[in-house]
C-alpha atoms as a PDB file:
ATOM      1  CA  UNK A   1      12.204 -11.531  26.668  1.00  0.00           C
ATOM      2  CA  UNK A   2      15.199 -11.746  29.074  1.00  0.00           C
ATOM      3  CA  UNK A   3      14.418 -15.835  29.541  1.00  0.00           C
ATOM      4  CA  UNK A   4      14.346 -16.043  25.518  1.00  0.00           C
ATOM      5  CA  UNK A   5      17.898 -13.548  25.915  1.00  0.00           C
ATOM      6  CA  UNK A   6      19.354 -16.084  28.136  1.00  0.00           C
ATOM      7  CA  UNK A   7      18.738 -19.320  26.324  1.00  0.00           C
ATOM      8  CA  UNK A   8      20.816 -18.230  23.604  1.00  0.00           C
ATOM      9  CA  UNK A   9      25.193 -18.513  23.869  1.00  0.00           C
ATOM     10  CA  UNK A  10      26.293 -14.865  25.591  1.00  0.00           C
ATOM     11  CA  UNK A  11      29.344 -13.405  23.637  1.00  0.00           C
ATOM     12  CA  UNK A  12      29.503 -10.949  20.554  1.00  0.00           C
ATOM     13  CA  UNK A  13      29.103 -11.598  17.175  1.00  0.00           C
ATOM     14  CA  UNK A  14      30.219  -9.508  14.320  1.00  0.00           C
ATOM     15  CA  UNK A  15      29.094  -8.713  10.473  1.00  0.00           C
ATOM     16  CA  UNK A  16      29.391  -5.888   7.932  1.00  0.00           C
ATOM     17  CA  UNK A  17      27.848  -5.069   4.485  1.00  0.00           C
ATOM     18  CA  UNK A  18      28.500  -3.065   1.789  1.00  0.00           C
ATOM     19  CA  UNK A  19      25.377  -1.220  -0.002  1.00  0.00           C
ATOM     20  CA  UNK A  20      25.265   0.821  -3.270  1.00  0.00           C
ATOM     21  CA  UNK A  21      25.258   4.627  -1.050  1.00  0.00           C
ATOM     22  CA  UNK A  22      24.363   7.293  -3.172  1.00  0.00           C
ATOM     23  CA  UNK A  23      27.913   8.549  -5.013  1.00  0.00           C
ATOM     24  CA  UNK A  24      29.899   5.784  -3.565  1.00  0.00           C
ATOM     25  CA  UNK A  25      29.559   2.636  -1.700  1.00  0.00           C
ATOM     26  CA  UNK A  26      28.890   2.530   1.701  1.00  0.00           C
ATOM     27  CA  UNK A  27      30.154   0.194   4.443  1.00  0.00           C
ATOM     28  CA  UNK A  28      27.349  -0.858   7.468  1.00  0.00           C
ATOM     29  CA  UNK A  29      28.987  -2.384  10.327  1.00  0.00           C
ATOM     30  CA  UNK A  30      27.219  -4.237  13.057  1.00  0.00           C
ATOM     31  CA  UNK A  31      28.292  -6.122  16.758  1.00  0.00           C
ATOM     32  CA  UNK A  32      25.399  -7.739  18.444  1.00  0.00           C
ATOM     33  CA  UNK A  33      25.936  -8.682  22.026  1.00  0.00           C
ATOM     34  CA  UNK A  34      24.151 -11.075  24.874  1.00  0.00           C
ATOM     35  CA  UNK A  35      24.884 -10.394  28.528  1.00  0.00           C
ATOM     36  CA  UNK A  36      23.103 -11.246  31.272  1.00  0.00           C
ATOM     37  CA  UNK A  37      19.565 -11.581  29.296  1.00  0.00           C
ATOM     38  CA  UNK A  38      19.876  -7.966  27.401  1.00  0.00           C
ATOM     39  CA  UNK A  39      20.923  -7.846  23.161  1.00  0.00           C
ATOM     40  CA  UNK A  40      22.816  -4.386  22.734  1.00  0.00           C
ATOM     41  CA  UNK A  41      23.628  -3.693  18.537  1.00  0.00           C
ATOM     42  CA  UNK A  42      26.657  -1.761  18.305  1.00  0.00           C
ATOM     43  CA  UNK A  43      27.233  -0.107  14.554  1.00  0.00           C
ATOM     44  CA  UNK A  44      30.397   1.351  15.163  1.00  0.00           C
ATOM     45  CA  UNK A  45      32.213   1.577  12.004  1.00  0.00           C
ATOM     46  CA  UNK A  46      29.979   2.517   9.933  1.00  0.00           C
ATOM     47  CA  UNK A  47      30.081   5.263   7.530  1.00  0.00           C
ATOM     48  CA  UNK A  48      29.737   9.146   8.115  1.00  0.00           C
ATOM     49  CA  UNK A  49      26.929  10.770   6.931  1.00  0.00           C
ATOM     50  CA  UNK A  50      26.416  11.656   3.932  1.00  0.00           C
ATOM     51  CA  UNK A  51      25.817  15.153   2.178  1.00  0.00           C
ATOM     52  CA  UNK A  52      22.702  13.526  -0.138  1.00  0.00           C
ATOM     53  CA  UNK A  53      19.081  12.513   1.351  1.00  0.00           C
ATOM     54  CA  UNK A  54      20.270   9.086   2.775  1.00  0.00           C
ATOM     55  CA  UNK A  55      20.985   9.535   6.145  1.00  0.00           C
ATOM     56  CA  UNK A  56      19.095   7.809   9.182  1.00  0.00           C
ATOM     57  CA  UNK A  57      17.788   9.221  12.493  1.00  0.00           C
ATOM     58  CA  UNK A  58      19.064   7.293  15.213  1.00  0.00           C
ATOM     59  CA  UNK A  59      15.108   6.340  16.205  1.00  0.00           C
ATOM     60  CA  UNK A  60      14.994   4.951  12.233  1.00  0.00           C
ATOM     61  CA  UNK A  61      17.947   2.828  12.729  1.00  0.00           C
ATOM     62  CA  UNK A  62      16.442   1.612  16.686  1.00  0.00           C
ATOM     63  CA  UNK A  63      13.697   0.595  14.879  1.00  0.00           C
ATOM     64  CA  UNK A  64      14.870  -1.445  12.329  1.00  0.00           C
ATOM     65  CA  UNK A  65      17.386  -3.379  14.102  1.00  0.00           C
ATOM     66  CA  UNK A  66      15.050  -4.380  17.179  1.00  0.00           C
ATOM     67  CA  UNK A  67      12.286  -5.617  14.259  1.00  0.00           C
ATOM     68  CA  UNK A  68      15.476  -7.835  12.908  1.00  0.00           C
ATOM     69  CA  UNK A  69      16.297  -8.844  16.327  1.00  0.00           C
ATOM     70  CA  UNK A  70      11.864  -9.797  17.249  1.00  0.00           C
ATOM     71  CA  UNK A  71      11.582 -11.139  14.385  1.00  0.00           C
ATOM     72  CA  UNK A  72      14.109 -14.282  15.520  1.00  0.00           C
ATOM     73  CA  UNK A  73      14.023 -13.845  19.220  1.00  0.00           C
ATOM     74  CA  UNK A  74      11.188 -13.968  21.448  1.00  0.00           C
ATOM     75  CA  UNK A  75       8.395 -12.990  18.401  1.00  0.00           C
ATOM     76  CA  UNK A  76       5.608 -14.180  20.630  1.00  0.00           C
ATOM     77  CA  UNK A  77       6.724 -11.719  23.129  1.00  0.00           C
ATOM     78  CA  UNK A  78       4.157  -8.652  23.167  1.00  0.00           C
ATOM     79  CA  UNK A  79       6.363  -5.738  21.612  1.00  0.00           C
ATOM     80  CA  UNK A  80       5.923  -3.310  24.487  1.00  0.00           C
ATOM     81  CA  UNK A  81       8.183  -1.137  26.816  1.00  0.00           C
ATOM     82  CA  UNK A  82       9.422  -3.981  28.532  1.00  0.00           C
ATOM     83  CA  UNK A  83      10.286  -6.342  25.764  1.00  0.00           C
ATOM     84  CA  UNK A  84      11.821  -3.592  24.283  1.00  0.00           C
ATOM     85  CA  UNK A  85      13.989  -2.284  27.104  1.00  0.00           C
ATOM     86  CA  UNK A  86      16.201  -5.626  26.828  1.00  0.00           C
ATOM     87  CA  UNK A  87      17.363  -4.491  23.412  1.00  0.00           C
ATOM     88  CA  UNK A  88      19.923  -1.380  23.146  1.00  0.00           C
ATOM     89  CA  UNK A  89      20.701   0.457  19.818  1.00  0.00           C
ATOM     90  CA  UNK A  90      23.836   2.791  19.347  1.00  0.00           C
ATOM     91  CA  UNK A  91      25.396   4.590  16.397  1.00  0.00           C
ATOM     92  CA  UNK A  92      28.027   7.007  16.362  1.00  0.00           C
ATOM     93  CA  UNK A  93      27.090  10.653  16.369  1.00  0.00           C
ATOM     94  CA  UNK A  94      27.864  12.075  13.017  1.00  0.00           C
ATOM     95  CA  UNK A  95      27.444   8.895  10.951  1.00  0.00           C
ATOM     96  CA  UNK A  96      25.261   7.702   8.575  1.00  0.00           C
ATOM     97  CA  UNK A  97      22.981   5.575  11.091  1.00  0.00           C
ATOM     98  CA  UNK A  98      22.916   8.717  13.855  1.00  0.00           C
ATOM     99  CA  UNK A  99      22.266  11.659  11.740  1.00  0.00           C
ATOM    100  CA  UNK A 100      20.990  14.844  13.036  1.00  0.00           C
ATOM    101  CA  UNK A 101      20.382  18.538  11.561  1.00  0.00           C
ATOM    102  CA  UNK A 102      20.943  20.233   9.332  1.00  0.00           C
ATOM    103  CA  UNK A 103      21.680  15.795   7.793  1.00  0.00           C
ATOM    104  CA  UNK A 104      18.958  15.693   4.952  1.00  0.00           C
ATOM    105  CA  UNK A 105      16.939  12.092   5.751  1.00  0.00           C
ATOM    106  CA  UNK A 106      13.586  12.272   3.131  1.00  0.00           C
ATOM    107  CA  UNK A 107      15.109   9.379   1.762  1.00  0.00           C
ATOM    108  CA  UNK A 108      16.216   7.180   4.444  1.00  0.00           C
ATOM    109  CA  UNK A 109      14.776   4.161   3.603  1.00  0.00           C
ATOM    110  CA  UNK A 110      17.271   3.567   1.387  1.00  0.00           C
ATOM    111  CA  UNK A 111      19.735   2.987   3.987  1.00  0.00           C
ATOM    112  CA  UNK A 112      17.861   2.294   7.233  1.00  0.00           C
ATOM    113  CA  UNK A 113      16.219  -0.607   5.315  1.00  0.00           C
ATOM    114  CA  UNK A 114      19.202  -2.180   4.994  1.00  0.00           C
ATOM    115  CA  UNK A 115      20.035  -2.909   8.699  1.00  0.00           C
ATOM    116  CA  UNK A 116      17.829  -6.102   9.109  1.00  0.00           C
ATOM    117  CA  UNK A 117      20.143  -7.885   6.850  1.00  0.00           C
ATOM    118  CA  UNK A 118      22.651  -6.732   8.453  1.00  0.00           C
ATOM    119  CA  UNK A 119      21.484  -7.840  11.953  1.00  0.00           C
ATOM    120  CA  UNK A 120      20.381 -10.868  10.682  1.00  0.00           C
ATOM    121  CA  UNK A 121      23.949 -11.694   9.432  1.00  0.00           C
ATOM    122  CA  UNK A 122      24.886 -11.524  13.392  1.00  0.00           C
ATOM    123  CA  UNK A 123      21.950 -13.465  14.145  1.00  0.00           C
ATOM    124  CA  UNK A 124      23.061 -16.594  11.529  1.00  0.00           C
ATOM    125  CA  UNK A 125      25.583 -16.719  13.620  1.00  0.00           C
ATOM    126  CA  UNK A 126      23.890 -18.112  16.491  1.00  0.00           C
ATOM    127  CA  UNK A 127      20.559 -19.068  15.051  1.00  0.00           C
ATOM    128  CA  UNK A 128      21.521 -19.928  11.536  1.00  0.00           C
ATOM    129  CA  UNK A 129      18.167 -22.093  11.330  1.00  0.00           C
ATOM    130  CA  UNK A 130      15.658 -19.489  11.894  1.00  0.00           C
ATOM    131  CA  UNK A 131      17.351 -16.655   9.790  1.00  0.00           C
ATOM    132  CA  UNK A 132      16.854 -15.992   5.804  1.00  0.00           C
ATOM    133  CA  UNK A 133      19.487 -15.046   3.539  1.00  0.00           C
ATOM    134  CA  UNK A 134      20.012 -11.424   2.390  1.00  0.00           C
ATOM    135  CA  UNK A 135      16.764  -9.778   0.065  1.00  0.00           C
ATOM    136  CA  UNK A 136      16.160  -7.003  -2.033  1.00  0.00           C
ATOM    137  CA  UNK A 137      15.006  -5.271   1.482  1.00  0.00           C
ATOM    138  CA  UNK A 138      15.424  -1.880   0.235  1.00  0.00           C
ATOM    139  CA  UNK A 139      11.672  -0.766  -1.485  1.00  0.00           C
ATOM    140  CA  UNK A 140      11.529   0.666  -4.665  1.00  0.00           C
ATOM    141  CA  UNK A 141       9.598   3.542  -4.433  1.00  0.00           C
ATOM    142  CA  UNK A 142       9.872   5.558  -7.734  1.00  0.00           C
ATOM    143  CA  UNK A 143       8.084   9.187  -7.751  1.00  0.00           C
ATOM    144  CA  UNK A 144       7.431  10.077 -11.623  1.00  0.00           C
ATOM    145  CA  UNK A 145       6.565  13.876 -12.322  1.00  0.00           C
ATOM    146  CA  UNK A 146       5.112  14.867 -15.041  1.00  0.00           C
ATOM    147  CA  UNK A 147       3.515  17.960 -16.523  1.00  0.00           C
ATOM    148  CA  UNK A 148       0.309  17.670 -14.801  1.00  0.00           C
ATOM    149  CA  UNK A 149       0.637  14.454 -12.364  1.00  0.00           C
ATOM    150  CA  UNK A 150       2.934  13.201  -9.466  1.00  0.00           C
ATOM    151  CA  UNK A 151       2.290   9.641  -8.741  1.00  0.00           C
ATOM    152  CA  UNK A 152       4.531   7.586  -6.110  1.00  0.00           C
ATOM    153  CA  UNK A 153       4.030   3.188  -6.390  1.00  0.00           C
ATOM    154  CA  UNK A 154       6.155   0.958  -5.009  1.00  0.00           C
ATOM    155  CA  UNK A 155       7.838  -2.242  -6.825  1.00  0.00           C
ATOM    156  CA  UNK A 156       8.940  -4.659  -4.914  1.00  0.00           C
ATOM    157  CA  UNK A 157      12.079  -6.812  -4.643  1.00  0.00           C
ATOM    158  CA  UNK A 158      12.401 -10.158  -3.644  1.00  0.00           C
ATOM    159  CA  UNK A 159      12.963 -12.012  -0.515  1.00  0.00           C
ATOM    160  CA  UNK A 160      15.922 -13.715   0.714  1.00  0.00           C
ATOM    161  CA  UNK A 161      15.606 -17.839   0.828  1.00  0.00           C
ATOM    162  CA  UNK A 162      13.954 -19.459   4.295  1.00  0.00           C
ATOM    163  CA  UNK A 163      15.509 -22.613   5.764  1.00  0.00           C
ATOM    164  CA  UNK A 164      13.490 -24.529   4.605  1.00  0.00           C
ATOM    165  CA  UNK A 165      11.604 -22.648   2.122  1.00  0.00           C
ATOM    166  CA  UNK A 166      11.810 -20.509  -0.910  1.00  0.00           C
ATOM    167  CA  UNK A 167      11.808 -16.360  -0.860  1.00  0.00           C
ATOM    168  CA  UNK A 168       8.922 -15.065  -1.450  1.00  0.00           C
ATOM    169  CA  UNK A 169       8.809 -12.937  -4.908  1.00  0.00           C
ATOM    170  CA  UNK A 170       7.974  -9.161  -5.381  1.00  0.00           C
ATOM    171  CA  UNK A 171       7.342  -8.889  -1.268  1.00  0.00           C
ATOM    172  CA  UNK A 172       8.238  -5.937   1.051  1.00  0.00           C
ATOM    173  CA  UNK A 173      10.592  -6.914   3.873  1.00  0.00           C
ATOM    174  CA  UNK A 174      11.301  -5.511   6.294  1.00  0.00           C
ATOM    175  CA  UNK A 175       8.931  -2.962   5.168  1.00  0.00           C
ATOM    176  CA  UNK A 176       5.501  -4.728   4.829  1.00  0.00           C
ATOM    177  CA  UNK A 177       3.988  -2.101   1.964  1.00  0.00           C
ATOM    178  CA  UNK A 178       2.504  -2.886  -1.628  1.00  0.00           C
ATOM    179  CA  UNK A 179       1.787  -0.503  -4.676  1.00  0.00           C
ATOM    180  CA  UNK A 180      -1.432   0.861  -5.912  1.00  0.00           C
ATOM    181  CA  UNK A 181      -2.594  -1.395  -8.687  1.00  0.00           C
ATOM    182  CA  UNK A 182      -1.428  -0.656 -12.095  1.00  0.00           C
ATOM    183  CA  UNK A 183      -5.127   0.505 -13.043  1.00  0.00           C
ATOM    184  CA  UNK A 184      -4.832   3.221 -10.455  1.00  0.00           C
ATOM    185  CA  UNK A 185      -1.295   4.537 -11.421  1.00  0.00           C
ATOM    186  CA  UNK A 186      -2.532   4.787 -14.590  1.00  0.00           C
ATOM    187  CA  UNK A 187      -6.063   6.747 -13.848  1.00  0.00           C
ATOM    188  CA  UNK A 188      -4.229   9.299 -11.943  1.00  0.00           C
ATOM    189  CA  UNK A 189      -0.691   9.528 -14.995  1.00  0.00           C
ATOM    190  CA  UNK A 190      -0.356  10.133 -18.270  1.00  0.00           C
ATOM    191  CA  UNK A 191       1.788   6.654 -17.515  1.00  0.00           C
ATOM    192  CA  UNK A 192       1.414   3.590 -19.287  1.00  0.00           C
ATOM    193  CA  UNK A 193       2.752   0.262 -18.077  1.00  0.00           C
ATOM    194  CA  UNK A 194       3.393  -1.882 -20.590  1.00  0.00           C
ATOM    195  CA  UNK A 195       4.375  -4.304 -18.967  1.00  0.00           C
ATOM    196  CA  UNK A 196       4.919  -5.808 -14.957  1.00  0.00           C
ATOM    197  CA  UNK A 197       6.227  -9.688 -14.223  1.00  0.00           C
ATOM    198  CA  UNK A 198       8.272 -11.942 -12.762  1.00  0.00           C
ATOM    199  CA  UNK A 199      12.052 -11.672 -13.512  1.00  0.00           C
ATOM    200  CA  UNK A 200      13.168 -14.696 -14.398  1.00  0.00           C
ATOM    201  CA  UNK A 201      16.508 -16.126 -13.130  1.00  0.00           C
ATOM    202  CA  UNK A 202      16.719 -12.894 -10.584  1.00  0.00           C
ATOM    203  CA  UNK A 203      15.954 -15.057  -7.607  1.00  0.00           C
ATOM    204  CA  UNK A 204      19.587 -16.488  -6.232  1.00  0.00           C
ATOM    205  CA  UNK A 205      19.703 -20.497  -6.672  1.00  0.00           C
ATOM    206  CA  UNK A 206      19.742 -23.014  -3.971  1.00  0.00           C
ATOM    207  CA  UNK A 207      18.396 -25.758  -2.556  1.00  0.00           C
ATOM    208  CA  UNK A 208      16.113 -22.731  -1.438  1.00  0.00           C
ATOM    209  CA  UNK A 209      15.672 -20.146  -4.046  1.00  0.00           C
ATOM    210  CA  UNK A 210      15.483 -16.580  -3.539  1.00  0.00           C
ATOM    211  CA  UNK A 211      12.749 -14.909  -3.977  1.00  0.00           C
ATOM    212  CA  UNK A 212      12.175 -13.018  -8.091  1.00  0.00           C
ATOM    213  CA  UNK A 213      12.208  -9.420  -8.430  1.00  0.00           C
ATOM    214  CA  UNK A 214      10.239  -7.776 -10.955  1.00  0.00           C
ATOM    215  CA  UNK A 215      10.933  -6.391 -14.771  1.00  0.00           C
ATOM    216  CA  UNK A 216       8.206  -3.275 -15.268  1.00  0.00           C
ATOM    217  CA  UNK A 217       8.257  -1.075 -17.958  1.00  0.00           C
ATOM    218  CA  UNK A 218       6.596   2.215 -18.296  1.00  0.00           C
ATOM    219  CA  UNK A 219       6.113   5.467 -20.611  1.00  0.00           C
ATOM    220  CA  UNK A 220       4.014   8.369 -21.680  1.00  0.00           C
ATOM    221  CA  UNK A 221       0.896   7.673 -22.910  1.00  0.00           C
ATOM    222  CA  UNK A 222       1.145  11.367 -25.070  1.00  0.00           C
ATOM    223  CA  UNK A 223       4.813  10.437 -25.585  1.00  0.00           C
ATOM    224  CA  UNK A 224       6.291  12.976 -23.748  1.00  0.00           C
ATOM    225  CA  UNK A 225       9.047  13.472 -21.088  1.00  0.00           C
ATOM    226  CA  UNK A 226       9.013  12.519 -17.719  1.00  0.00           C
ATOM    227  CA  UNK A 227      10.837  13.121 -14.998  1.00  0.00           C
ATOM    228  CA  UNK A 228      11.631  10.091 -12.034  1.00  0.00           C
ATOM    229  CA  UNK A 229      12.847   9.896  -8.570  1.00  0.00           C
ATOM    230  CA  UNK A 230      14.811   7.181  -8.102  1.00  0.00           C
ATOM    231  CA  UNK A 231      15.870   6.162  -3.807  1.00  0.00           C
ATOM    232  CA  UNK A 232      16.814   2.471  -4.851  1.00  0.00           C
ATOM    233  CA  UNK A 233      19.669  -0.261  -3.911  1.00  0.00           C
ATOM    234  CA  UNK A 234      21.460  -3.609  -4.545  1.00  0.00           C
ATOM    235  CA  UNK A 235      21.882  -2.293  -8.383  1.00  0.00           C
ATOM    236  CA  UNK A 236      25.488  -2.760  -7.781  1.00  0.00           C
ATOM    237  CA  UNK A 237      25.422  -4.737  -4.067  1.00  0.00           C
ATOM    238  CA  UNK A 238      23.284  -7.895  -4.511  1.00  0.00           C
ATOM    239  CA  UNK A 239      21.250  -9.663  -2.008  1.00  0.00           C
ATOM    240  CA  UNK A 240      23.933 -12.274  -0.828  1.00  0.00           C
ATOM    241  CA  UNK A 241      23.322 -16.263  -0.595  1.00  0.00           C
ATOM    242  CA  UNK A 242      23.730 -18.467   2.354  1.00  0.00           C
ATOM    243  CA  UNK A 243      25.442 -21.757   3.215  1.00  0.00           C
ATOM    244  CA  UNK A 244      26.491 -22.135  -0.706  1.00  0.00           C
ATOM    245  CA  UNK A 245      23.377 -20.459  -1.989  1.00  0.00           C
ATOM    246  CA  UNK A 246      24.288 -17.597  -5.059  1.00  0.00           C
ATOM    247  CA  UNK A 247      23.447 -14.105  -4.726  1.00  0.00           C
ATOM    248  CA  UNK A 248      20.135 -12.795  -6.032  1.00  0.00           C
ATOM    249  CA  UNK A 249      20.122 -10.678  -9.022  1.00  0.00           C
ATOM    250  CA  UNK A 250      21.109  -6.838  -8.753  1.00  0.00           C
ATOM    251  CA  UNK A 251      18.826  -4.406  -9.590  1.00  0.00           C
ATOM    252  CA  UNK A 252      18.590  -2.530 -12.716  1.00  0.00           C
ATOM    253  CA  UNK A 253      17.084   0.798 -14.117  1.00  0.00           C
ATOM    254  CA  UNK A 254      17.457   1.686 -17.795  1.00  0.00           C
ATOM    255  CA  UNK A 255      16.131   2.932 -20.708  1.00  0.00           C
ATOM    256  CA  UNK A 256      14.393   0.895 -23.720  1.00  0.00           C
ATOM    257  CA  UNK A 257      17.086   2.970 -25.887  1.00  0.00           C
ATOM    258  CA  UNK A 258      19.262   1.434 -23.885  1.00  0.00           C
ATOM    259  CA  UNK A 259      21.030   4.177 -21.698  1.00  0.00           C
ATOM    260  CA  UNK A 260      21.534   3.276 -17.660  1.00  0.00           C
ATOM    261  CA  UNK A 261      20.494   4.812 -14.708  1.00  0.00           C
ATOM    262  CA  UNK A 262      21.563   5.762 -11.279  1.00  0.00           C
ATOM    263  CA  UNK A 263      19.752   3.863  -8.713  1.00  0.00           C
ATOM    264  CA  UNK A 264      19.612   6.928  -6.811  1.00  0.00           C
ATOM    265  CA  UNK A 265      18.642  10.876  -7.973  1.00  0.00           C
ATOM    266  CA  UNK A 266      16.539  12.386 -10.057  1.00  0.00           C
ATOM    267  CA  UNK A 267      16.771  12.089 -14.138  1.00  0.00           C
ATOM    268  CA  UNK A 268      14.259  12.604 -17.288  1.00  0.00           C
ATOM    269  CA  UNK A 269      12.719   9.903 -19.445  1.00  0.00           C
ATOM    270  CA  UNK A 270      12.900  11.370 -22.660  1.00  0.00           C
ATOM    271  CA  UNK A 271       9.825  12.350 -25.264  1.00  0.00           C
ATOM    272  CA  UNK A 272       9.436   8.490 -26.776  1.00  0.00           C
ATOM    273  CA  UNK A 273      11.496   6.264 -24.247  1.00  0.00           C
ATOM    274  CA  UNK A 274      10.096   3.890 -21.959  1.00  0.00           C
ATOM    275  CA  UNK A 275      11.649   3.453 -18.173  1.00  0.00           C
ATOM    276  CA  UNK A 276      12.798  -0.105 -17.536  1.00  0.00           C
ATOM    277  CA  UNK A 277      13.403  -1.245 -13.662  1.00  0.00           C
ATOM    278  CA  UNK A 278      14.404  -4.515 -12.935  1.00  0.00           C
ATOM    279  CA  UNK A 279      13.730  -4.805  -9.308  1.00  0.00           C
ATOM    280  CA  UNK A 280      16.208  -7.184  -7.226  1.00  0.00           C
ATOM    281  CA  UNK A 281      16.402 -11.097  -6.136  1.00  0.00           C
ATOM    282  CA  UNK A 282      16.708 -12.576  -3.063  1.00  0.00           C
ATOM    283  CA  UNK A 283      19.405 -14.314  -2.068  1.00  0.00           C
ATOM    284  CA  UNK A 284      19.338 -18.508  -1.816  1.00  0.00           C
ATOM    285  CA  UNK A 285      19.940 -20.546   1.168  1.00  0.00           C
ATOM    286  CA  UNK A 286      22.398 -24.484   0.645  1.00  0.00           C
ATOM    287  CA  UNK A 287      24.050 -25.904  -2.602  1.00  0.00           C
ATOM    288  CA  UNK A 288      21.891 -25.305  -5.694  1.00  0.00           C
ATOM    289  CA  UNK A 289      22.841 -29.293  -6.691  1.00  0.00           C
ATOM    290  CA  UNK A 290      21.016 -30.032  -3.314  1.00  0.00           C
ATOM    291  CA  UNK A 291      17.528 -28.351  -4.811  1.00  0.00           C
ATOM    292  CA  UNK A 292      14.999 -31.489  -5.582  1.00  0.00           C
ATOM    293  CA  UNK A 293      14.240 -32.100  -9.137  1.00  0.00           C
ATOM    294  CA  UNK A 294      10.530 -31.452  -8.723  1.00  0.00           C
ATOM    295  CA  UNK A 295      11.674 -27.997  -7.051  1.00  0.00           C
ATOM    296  CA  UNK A 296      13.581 -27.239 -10.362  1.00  0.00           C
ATOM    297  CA  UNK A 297      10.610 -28.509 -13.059  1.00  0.00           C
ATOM    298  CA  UNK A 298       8.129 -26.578 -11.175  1.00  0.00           C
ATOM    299  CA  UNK A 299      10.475 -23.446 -11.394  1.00  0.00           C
ATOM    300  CA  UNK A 300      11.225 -23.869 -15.030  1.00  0.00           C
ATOM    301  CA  UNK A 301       7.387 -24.746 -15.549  1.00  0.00           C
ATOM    302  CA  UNK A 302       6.087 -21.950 -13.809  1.00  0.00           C
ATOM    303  CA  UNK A 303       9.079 -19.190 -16.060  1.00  0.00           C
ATOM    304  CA  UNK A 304      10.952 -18.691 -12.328  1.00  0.00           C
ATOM    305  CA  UNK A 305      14.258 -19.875 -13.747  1.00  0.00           C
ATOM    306  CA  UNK A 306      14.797 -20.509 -17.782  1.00  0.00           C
END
């Protein structure tokens, strides 16, 4: 890991990102640094911690970022003690990425999930070949309650754009987790989903698209309320674009009657409404006029873009 360390330009690089938080925005700040074959992530600057569920343990946060750093440098090294030990994580005490008690963390993902993107960002910087553009990242993992059922799936985002390749649509990353099948969900609910596909247009153009989020829609199969847990993001950040590539779409969560939704906190469905999320794109990677004309036919042939 140190020989795949020192092929790579020593110096630090800088980058910063602003996700939805819970009540406000948040700001993530990130220096990555190479000396003498070791990578230390600095994320000084970032915000305090927070008084809701989002804040991440300092392990969360170590964990994350050295994934974002393997997953560019040194990936065939075995992930082990030693090829760890060249990589050093610190946070500020107190802030949103080094939380301790009595900081509530049950929904830290929200947050912690975040920090590949950011690291990545550093990473362009010296590797811009092997690094994607921004994704949804962030999992949506709604918990619906209802009178007699908890149920907990997971709808996935979109990736950011590959150079060289398209995101990939409705995919975990950096998480690598998929929902129960809608079958199941409904088995174990009074929940009805009426409907689960591709969101078109949601995946940021390029000459590399971004990867489509999803559009489901669900309600109560006896037509009554329902409450849901919502720990999502990028409804009012977006997954950004690379190298002249647009931004993926931002998330949204509403109501067939129309009203909007947090992204974050708990809130009732009401007797007779149906819950709409629209689940984020990935960002795209070079100048959409650069994307090849067979690219764009297959895109509007297969509904990815209207």
């Amino acid at each position: 890991m140190e020989e795949e360390l020192r092929r790579l330009p020593e110096g630090t690089w800088h980058a910063a990102m602003t996700i939805d938080g819970y009540d406000e925005p948040l700001a993530l700040r990130c220096a990555l640094k190479i000396e003498d074959g070791k990578l230390h992530l600095d994320f000084s600057g970032s915000a305090d911690a927070s008084g809701f569920g989002i804040n991440v343990p300092l392990a969360y946060t170590a964990a994350y970022a050295t994934f974002a750093v393997r997953c560019v440098i040194g990936n065939d090294v075995p992930n082990n003690a030693g090829s760890l030990s060249t990589l050093r994580v610190e946070a500020p005490a107190g802030s949103i990425l080094n939380a301790s008690a009595p900081s509530a963390v049950s929904a830290r993902h929200s947050v912690g999930q975040m920090l590949p993107d950011l690291v990545l960002e550093c990473l362009a910087q010296i590797l811009p070949e092997a690094v994607p553009a921004q994704g949804a990242s962030c999992i949506w993992n709604p918990v619906f309650l209802g009178r007699d059922f908890v149920i907990n799936p997971i709808y996935n985002g979109g990736t950011g754009a590959r150079t060289g390749q398209d995101g990939l649509s409705t995919t975990a990353f950096p998480s690598g987790v998929r929902t129960t099948s809608t079958e199941v969900n409904e088995l174990t609910s009074d929940l009805v989903v009426w409907r689960r596909e591709f969101r078109p247009d949601s995946g940021g153009a390029g000459r590399y698209r971004g990867g489509l989020g999803q559009e489901v829609i669900i309600g109560s199969r006896r037509g009554e309320p329902f409450e849901v847990s919502k720990m999502f993001d990028r409804v009012h950040h977006a997954a950004q674009g690379r190298n002249g590539g647009q931004h993926g779409a931002a998330g949204e969560v509403l109501l067939s009657s129309g009203r909007l939704l947090n992204g974050k906190g708990k809130e009732v469905v009401p007797a007779g409404d149906r819950l709409i999320l629209r689940t984020p794109g990935g960002g795209g990677i070079g100048e959409p006029e650069q994307r090849s004309k067979a690219a764009l036919e297959l895109d509007r042939t297969n509904g990815y873009t209207s």
